[in-house]
C-alpha atoms as a PDB file:
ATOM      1  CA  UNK A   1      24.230 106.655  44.559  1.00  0.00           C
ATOM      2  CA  UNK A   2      22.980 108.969  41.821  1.00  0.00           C
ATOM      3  CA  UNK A   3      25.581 107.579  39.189  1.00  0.00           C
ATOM      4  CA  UNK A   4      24.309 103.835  40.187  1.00  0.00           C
ATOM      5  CA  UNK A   5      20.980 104.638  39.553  1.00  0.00           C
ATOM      6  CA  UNK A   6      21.689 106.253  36.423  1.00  0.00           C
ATOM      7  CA  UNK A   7      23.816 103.263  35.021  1.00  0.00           C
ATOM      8  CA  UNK A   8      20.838 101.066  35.981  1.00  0.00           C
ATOM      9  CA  UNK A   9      18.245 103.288  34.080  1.00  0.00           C
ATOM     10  CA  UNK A  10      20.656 103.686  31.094  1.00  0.00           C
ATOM     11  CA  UNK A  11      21.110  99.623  31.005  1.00  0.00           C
ATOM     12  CA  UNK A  12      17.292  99.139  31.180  1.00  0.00           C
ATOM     13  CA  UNK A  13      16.394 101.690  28.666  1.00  0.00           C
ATOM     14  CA  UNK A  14      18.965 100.179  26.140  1.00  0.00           C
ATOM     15  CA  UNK A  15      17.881  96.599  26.920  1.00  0.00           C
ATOM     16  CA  UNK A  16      14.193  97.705  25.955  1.00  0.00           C
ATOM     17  CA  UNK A  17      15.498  99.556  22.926  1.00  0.00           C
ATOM     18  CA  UNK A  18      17.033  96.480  21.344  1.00  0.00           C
ATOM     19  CA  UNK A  19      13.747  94.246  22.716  1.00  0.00           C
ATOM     20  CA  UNK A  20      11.238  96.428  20.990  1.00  0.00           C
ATOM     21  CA  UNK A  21      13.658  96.184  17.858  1.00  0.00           C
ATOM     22  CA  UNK A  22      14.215  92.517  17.555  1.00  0.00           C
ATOM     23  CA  UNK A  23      10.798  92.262  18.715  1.00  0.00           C
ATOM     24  CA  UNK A  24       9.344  94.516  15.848  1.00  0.00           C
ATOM     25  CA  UNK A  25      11.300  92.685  13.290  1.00  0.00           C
ATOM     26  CA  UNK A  26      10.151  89.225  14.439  1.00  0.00           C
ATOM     27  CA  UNK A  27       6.561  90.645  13.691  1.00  0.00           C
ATOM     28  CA  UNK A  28       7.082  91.754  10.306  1.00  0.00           C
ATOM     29  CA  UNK A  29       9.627  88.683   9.452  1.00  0.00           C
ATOM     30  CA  UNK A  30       6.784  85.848  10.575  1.00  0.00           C
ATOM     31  CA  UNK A  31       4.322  87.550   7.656  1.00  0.00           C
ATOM     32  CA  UNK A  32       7.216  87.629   5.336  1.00  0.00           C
ATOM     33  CA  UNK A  33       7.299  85.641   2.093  1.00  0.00           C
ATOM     34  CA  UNK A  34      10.139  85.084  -0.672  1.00  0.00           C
ATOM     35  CA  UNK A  35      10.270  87.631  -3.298  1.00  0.00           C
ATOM     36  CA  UNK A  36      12.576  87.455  -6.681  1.00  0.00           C
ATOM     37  CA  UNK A  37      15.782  88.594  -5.866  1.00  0.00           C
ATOM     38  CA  UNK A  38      17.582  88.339  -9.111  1.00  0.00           C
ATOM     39  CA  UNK A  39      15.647  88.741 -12.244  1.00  0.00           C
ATOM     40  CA  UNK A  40      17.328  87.884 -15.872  1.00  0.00           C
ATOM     41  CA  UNK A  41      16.409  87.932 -19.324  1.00  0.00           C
ATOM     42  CA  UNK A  42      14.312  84.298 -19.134  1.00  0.00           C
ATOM     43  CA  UNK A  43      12.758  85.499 -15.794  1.00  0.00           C
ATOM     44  CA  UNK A  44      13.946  84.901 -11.880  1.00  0.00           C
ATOM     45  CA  UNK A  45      16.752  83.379 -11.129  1.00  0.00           C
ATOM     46  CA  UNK A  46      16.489  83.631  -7.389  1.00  0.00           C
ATOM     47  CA  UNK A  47      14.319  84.073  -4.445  1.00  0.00           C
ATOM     48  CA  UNK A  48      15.081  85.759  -1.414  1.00  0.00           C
ATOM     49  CA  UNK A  49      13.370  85.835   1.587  1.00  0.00           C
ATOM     50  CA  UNK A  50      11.535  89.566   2.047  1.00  0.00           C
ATOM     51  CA  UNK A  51       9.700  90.477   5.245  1.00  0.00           C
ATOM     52  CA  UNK A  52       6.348  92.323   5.221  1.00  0.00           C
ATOM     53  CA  UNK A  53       7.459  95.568   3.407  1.00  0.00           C
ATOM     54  CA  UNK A  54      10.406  95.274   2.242  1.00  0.00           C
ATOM     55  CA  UNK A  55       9.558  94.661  -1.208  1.00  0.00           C
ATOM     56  CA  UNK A  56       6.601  96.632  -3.303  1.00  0.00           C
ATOM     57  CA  UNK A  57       6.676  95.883  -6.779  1.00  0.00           C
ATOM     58  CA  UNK A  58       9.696  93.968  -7.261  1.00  0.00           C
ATOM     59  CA  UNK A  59      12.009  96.767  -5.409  1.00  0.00           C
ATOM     60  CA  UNK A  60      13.594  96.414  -2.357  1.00  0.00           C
ATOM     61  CA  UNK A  61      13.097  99.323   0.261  1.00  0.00           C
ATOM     62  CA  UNK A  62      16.594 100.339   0.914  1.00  0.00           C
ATOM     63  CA  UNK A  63      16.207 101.796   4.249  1.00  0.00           C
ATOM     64  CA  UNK A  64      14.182  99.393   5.636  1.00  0.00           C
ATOM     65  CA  UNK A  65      17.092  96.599   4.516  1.00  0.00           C
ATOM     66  CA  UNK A  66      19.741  98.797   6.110  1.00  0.00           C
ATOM     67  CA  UNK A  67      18.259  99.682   9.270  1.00  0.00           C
ATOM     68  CA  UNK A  68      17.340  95.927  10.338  1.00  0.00           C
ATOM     69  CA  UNK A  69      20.002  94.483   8.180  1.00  0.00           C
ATOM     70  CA  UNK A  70      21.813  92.628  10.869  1.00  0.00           C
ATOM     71  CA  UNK A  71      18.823  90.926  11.990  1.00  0.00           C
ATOM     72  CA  UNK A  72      17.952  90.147   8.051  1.00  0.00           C
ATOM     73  CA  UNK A  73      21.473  88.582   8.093  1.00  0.00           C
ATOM     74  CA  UNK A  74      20.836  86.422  11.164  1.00  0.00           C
ATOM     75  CA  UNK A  75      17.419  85.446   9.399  1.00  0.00           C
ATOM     76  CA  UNK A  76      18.080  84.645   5.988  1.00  0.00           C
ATOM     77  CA  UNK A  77      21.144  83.040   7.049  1.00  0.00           C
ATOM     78  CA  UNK A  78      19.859  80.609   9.539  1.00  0.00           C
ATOM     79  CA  UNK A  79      16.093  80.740   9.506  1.00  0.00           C
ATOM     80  CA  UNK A  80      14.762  81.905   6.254  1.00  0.00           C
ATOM     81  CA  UNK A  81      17.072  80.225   4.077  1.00  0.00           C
ATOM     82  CA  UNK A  82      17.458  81.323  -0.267  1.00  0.00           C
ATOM     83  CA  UNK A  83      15.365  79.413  -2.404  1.00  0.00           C
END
């Protein structure tokens, strides 16, 4: 009984984890804009799409990228598509 109750609370807690994650990346991706990706010598050469604080300045924030990067993927591959 206790072991059931524990896989129950375990599967609830991990299914509000990854809710309150997508959920919190949803918010910053809908006030998102495109930001230059790739800059050359005669100026940007591509645009790629940057939720809210990600970018500052022309740089990318690293960790931010990495820790929601596979729900970046998903976006910019079939929402938020390159410019």
């Amino acid at each position: 009984m206790i072991i059931k109750n524990r896989r129950i609370t375990f599967l609830v807690v991990g299914l509000l984890v990854v809710a309150a994650y997508v959920f919190s990346y949803v918010l910053i991706s809908a006030r998102g804009r495109f930001e230059p990706s790739l800059i050359g010598l005669n100026g940007v050469k591509r645009y790629g799409w940057a939720p809210e604080g990600f970018v500052s300045e022309f740089k990318w924030s690293r960790p931010k990228l990495l820790f929601y990067y596979p729900l970046y993927l998903i976006d910019t591959r079939f929402f938020s598509l390159q410019r």
